[in-house]
N, C-alpha and C. Protein backbone atom coordinates (compact mmCIF):
# COMPACT_ATOMS: atom_id res chain seq x y z
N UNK A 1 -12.50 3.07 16.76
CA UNK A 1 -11.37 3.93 17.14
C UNK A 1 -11.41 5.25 16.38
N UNK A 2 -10.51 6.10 16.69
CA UNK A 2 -10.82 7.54 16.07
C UNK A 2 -10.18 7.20 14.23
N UNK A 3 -9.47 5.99 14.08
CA UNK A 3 -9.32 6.14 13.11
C UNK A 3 -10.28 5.57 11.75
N UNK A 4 -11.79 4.99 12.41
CA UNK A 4 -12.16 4.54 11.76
C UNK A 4 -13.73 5.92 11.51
N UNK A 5 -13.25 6.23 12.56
CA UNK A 5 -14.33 7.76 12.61
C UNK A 5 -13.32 8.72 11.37
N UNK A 6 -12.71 8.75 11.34
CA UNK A 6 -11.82 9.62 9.85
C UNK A 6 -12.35 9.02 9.04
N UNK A 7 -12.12 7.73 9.47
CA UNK A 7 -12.35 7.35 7.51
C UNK A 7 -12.69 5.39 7.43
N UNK A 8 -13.78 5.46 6.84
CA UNK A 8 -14.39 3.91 6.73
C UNK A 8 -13.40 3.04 5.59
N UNK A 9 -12.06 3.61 5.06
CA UNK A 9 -11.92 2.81 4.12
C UNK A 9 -10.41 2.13 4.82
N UNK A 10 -10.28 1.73 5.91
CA UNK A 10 -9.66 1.01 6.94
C UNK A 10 -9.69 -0.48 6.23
N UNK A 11 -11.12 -1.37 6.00
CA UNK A 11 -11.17 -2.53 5.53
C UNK A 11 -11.00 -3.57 7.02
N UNK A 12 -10.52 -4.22 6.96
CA UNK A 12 -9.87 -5.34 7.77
C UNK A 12 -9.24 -4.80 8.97
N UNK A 13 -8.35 -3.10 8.58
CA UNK A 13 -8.00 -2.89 9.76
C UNK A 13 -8.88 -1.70 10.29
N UNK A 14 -9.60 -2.30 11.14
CA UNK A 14 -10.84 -1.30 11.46
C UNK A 14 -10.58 -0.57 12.19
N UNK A 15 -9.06 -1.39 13.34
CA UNK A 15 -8.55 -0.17 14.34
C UNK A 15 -6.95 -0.14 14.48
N UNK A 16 -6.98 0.43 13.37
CA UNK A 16 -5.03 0.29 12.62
C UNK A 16 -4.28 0.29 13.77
N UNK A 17 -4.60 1.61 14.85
CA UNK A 17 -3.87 1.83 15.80
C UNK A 17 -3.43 0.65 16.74
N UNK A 18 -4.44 -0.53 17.02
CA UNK A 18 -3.64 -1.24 17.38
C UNK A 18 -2.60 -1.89 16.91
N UNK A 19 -2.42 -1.99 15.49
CA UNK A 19 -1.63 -2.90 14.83
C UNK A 19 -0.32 -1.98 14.59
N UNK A 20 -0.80 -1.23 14.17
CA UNK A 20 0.78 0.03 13.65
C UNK A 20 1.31 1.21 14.71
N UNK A 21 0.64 1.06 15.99
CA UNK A 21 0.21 2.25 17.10
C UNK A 21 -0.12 3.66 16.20
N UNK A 22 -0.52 3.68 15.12
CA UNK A 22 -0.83 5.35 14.57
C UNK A 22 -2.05 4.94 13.67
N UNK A 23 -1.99 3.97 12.43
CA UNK A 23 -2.76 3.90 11.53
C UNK A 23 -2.51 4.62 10.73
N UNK A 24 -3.33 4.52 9.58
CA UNK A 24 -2.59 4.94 8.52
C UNK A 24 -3.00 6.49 7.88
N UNK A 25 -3.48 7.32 8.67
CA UNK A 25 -3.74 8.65 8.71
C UNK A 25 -3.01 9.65 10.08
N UNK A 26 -2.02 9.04 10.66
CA UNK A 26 -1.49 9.50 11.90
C UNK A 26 0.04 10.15 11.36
């Protein structure tokens, strides 16, 4: 997801956006 193209230090949540709809750089 685009949020793991920002940034590899996601961990576990590799594609935040599904979980939080933004992730944690949105």
């Amino acid at each position: 997801s685009s949020e793991i193209l920002r940034t590899a230090g996601d961990g576990p949540m590799a594609e935040p956006e599904k979980f939080s709809g933004g992730g944690t750089h949105s």
